[in-house]
PDB file of N, CA and C in Angstrom:
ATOM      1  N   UNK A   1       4.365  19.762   3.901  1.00  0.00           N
ATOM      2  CA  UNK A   1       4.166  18.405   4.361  1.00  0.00           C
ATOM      3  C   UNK A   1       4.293  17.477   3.152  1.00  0.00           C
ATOM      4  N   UNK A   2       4.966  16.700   3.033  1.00  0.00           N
ATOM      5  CA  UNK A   2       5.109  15.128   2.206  1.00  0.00           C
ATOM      6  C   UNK A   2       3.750  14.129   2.739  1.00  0.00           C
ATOM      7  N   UNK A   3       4.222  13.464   1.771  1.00  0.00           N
ATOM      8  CA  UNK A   3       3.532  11.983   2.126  1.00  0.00           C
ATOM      9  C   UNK A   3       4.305  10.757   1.764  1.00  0.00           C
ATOM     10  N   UNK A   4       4.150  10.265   2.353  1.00  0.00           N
ATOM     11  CA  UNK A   4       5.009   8.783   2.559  1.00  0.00           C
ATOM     12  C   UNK A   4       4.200   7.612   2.529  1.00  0.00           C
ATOM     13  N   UNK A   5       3.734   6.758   1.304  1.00  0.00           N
ATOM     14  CA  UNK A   5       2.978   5.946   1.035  1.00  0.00           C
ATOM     15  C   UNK A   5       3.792   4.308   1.730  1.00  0.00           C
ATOM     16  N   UNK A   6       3.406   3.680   2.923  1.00  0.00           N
ATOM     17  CA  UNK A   6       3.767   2.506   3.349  1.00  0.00           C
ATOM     18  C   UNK A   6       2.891   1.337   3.177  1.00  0.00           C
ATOM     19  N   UNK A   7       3.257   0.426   2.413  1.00  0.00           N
ATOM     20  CA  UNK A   7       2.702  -1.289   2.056  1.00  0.00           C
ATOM     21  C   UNK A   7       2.321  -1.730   3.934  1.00  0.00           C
ATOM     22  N   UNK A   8       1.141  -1.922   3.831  1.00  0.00           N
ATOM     23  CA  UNK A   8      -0.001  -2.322   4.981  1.00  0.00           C
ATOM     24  C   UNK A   8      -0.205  -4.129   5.001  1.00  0.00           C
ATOM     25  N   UNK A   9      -0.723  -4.577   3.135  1.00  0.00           N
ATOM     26  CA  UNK A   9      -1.496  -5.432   3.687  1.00  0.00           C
ATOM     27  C   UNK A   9      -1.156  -6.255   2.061  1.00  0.00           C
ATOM     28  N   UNK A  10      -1.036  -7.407   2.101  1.00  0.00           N
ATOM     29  CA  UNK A  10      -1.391  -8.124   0.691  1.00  0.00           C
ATOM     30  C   UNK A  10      -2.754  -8.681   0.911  1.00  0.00           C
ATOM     31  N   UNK A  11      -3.699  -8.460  -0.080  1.00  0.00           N
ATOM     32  CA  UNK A  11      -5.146  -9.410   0.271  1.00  0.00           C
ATOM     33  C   UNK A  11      -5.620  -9.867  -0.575  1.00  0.00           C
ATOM     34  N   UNK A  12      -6.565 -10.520  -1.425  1.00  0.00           N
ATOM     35  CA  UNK A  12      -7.250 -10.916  -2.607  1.00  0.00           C
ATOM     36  C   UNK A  12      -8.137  -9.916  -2.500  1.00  0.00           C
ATOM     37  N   UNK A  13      -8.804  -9.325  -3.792  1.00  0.00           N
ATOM     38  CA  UNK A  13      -9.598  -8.365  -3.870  1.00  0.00           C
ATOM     39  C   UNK A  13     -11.242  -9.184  -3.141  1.00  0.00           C
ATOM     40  N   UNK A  14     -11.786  -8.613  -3.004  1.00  0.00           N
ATOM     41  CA  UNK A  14     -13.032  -8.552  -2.001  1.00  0.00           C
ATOM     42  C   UNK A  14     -12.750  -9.342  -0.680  1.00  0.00           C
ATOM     43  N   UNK A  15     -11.712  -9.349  -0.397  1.00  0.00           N
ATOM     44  CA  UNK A  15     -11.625 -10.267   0.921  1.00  0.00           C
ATOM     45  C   UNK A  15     -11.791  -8.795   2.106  1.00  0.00           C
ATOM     46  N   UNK A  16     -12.172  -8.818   3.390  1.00  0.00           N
ATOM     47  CA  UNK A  16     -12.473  -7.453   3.931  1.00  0.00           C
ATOM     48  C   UNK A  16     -11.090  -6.603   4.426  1.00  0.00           C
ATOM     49  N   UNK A  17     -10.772  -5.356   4.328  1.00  0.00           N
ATOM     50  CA  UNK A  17      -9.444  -5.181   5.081  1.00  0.00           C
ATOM     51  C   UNK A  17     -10.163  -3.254   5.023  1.00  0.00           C
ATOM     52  N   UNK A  18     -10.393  -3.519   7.014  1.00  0.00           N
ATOM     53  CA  UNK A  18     -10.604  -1.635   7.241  1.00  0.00           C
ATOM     54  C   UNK A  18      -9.554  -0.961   7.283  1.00  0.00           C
ATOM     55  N   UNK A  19     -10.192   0.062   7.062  1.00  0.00           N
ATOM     56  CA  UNK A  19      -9.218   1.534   7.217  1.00  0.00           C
ATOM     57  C   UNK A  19      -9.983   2.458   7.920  1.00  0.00           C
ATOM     58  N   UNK A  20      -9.683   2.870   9.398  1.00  0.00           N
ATOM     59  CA  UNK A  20     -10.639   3.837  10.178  1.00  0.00           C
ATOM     60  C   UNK A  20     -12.087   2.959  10.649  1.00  0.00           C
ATOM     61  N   UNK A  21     -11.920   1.685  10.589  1.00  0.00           N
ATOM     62  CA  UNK A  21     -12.724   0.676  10.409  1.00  0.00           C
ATOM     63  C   UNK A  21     -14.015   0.330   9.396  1.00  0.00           C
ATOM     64  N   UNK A  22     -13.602   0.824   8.261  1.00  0.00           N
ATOM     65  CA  UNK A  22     -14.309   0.860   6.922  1.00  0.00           C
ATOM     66  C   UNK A  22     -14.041   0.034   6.497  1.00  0.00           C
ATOM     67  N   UNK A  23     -14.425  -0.933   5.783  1.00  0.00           N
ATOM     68  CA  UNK A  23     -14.523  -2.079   5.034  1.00  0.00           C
ATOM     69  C   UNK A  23     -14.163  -1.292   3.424  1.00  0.00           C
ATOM     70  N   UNK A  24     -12.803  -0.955   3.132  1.00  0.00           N
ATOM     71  CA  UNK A  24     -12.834  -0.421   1.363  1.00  0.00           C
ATOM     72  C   UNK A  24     -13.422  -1.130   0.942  1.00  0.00           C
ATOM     73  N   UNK A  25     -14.114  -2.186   0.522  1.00  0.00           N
ATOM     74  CA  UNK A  25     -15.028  -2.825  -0.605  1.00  0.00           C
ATOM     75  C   UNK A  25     -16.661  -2.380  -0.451  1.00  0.00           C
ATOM     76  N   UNK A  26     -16.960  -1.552   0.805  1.00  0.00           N
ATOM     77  CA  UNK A  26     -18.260  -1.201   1.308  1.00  0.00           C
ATOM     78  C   UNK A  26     -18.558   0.113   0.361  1.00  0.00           C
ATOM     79  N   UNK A  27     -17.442   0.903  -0.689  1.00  0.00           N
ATOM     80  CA  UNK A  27     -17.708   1.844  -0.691  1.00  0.00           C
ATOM     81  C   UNK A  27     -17.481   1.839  -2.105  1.00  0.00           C
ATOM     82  N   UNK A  28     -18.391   3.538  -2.464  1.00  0.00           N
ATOM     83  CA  UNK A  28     -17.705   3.408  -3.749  1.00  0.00           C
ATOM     84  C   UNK A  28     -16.424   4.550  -4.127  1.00  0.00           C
ATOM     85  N   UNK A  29     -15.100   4.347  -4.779  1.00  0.00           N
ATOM     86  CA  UNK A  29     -13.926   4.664  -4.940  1.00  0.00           C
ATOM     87  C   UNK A  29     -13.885   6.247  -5.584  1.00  0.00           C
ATOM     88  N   UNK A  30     -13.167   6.635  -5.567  1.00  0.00           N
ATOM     89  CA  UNK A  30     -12.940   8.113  -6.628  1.00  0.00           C
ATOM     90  C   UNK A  30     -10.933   7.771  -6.749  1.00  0.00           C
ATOM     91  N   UNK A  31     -10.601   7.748  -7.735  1.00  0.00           N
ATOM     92  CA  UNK A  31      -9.249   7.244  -7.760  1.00  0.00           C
ATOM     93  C   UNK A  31      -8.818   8.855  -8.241  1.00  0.00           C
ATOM     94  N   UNK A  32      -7.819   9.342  -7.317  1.00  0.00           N
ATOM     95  CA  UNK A  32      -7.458  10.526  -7.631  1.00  0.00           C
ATOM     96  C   UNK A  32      -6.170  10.576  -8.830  1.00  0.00           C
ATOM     97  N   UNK A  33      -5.616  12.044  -9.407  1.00  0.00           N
ATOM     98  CA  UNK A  33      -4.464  11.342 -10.223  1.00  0.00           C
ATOM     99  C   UNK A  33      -3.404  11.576  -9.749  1.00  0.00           C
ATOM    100  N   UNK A  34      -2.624  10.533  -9.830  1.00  0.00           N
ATOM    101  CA  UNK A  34      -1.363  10.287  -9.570  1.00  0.00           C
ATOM    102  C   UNK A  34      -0.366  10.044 -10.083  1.00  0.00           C
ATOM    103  N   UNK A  35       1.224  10.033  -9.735  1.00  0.00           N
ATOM    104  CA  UNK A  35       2.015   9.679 -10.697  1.00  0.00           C
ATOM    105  C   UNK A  35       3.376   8.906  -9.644  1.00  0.00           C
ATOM    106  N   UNK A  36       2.450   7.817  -8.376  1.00  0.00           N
ATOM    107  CA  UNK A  36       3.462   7.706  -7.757  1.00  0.00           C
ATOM    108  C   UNK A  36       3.748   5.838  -8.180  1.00  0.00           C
ATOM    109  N   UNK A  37       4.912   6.362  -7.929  1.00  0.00           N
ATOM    110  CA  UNK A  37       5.661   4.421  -8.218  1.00  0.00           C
ATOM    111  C   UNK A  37       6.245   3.936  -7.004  1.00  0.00           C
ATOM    112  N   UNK A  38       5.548   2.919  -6.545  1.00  0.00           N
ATOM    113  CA  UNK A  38       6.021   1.836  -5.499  1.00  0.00           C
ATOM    114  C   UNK A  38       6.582   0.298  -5.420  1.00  0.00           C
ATOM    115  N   UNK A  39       7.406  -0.367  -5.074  1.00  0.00           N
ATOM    116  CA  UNK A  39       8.012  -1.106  -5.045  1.00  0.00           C
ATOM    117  C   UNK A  39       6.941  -2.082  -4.566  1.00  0.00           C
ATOM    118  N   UNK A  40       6.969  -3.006  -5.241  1.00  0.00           N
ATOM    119  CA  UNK A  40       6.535  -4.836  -4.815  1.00  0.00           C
ATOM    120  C   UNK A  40       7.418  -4.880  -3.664  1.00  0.00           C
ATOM    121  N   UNK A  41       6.622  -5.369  -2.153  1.00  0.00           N
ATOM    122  CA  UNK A  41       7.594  -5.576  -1.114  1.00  0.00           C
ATOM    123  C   UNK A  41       8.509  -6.603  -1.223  1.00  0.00           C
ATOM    124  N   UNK A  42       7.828  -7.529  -1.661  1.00  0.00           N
ATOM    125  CA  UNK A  42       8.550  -9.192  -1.888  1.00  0.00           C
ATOM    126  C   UNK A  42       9.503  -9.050  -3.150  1.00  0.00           C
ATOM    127  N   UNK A  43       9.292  -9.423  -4.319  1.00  0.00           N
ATOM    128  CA  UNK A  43       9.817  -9.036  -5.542  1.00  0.00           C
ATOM    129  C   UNK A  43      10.893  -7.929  -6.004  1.00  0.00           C
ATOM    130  N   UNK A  44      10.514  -7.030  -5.394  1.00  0.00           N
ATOM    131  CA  UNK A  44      11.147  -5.016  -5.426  1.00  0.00           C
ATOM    132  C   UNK A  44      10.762  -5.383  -6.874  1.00  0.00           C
ATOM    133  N   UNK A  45       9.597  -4.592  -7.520  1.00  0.00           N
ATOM    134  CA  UNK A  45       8.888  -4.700  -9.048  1.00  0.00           C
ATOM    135  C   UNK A  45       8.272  -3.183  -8.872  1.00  0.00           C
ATOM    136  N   UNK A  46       8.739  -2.786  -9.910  1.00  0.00           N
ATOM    137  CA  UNK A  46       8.050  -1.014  -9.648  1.00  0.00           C
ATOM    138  C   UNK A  46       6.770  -1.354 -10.090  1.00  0.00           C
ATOM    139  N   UNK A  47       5.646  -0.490  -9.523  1.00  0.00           N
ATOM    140  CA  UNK A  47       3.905  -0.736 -10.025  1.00  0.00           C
ATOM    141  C   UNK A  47       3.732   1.008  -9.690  1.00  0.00           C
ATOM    142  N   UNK A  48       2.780   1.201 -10.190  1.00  0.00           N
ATOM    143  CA  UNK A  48       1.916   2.328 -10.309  1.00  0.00           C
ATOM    144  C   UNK A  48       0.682   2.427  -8.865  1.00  0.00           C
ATOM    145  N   UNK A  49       1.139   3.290  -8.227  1.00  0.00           N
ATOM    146  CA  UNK A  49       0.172   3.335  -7.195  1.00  0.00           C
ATOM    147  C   UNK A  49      -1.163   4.001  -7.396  1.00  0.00           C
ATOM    148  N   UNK A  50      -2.132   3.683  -7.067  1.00  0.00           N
ATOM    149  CA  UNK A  50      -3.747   4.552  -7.683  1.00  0.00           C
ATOM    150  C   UNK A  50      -3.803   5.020  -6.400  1.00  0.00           C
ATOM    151  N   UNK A  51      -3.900   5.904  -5.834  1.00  0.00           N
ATOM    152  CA  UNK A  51      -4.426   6.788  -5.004  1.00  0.00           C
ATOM    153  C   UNK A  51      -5.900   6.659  -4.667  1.00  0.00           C
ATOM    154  N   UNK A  52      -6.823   5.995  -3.752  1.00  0.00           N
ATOM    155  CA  UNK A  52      -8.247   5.975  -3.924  1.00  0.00           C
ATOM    156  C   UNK A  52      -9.165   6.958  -2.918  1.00  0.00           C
ATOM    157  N   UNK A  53      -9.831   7.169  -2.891  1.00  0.00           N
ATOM    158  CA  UNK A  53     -10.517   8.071  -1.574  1.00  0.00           C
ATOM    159  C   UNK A  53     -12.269   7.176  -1.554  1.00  0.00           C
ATOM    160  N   UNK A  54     -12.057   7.854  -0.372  1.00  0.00           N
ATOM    161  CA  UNK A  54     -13.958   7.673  -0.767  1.00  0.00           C
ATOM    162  C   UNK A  54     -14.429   8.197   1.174  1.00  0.00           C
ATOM    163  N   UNK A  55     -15.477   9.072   0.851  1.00  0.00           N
ATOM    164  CA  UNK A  55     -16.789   9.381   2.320  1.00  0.00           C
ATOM    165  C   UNK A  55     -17.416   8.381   2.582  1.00  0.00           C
ATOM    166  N   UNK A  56     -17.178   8.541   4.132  1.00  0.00           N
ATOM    167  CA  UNK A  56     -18.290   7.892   4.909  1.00  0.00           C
ATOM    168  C   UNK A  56     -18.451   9.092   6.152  1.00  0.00           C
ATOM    169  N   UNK A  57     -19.779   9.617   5.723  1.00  0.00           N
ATOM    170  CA  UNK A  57     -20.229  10.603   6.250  1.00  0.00           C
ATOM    171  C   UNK A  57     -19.975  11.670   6.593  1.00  0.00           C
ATOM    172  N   UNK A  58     -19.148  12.115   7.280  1.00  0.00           N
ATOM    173  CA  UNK A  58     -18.117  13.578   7.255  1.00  0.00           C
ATOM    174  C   UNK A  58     -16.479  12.833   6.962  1.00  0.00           C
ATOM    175  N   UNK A  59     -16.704  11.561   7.490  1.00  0.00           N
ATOM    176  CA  UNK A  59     -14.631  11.444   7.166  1.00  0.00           C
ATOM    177  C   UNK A  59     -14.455  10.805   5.473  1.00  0.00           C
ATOM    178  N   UNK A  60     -13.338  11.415   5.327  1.00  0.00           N
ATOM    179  CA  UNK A  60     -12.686  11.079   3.837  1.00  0.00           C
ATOM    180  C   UNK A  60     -11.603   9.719   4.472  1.00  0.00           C
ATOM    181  N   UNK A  61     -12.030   9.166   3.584  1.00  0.00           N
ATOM    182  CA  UNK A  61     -10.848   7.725   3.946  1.00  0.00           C
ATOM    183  C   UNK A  61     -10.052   7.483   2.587  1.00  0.00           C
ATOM    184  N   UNK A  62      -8.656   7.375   2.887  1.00  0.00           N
ATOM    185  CA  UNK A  62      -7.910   7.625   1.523  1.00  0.00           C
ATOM    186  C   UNK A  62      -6.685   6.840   1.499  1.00  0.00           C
ATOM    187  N   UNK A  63      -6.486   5.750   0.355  1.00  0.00           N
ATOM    188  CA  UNK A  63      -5.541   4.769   0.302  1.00  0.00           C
ATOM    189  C   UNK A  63      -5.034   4.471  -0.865  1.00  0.00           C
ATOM    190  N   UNK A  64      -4.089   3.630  -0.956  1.00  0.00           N
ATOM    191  CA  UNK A  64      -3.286   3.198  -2.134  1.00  0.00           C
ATOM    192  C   UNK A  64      -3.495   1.827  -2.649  1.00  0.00           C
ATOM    193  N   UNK A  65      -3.410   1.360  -3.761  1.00  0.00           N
ATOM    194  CA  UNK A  65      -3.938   0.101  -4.028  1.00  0.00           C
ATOM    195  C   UNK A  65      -3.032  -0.243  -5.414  1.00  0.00           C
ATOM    196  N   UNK A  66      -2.372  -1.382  -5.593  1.00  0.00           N
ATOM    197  CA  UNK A  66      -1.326  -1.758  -6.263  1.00  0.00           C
ATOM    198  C   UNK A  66      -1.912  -3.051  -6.906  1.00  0.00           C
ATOM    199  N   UNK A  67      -2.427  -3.679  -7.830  1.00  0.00           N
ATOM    200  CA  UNK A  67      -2.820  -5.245  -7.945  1.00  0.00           C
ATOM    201  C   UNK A  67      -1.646  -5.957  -8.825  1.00  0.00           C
ATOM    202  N   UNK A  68      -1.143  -6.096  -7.847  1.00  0.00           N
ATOM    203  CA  UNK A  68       0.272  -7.472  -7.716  1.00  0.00           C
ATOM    204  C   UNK A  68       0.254  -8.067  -8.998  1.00  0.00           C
ATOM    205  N   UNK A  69      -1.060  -9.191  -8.924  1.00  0.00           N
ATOM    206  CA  UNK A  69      -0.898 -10.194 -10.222  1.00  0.00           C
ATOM    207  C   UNK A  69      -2.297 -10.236  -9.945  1.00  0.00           C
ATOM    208  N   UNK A  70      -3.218 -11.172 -10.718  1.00  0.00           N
ATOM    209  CA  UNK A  70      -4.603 -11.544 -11.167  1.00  0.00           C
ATOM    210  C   UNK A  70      -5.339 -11.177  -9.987  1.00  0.00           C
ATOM    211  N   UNK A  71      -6.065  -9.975  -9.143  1.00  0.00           N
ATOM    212  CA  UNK A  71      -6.979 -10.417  -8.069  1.00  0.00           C
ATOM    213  C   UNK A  71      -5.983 -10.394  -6.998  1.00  0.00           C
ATOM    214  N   UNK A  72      -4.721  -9.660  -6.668  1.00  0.00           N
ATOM    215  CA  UNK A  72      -3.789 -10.163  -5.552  1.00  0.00           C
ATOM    216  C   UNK A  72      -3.707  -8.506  -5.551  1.00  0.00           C
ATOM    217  N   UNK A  73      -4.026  -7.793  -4.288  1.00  0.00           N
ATOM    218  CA  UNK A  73      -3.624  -5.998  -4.019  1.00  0.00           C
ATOM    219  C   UNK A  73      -2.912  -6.257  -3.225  1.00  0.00           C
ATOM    220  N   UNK A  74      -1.553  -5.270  -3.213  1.00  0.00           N
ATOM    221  CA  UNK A  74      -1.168  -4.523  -2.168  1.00  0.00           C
ATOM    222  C   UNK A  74      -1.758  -3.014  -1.445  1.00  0.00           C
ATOM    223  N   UNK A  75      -2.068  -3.291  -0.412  1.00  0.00           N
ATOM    224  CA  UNK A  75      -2.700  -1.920   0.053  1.00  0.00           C
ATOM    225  C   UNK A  75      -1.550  -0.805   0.812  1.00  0.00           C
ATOM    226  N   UNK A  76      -1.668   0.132   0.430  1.00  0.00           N
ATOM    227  CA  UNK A  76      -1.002   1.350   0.940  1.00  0.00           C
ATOM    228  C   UNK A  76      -1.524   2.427   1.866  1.00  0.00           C
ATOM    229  N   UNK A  77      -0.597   2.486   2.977  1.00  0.00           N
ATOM    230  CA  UNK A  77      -1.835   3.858   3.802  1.00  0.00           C
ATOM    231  C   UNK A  77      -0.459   5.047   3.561  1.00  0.00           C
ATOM    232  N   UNK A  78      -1.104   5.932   3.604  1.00  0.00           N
ATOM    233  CA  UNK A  78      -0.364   7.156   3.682  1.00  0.00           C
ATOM    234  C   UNK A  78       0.147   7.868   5.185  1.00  0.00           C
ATOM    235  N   UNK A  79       1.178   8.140   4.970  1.00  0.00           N
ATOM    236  CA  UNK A  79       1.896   8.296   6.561  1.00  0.00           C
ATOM    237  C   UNK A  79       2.671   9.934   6.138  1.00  0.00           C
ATOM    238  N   UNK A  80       2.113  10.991   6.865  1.00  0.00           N
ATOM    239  CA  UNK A  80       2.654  11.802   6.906  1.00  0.00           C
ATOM    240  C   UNK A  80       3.617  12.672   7.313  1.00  0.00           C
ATOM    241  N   UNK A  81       4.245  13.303   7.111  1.00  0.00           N
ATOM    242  CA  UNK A  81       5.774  13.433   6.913  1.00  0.00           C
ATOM    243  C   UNK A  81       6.053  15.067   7.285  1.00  0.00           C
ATOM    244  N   UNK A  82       6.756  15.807   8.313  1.00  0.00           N
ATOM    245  CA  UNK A  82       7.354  17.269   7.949  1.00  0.00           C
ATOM    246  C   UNK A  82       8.591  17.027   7.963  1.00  0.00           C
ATOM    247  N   UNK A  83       9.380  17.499   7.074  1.00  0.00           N
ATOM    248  CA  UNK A  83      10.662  18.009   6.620  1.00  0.00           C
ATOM    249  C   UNK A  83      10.882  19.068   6.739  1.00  0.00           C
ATOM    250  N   UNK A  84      12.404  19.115   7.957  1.00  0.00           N
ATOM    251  CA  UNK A  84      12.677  20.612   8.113  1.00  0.00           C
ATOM    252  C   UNK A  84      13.868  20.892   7.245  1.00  0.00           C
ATOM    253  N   UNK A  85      13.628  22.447   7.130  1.00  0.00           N
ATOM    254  CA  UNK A  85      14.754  23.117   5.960  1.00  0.00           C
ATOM    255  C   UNK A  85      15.739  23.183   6.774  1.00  0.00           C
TER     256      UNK A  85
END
């Protein structure tokens, strides 16, 4: 299985935006490591994607987060992928 990281949302950081209806700013982050590069939708500007996770109670909620310019994220959800041989 792949993963296929797709641009969701531009927002200012603490402004609210759920995932699974989680508020990401409600929580605290674990940024996994990564080495993926994504395109600025507007611009096409390569950035470094951070991979973030974080529990809320048994579910793992897990996203991508890009900060554009000063306080400006792009958010990423992950969309999964099979590729046949």
């Amino acid at each position: 299985m792949q993963t296929k990281w797709n641009f969701k949302s531009l927002i200012v950081g603490g402004n609210t935006y759920k995932i699974d209806g989680y508020n990401i700013w409600d929580y605290e982050w674990r940024y996994l490591p990564s080495n993926i590069k994504v395109m600025d939708p507007q611009y096409k500007q390569e950035f470094k994607l951070d991979i973030i996770e974080f529990n809320v109670k048994e579910n793992l909620v897990r996203f991508g987060l890009v900060e554009f310019s000063n306080n400006i994220y792009g958010i990423y959800e992950e969309q999964n992928t099979n590729k046949k041989k």
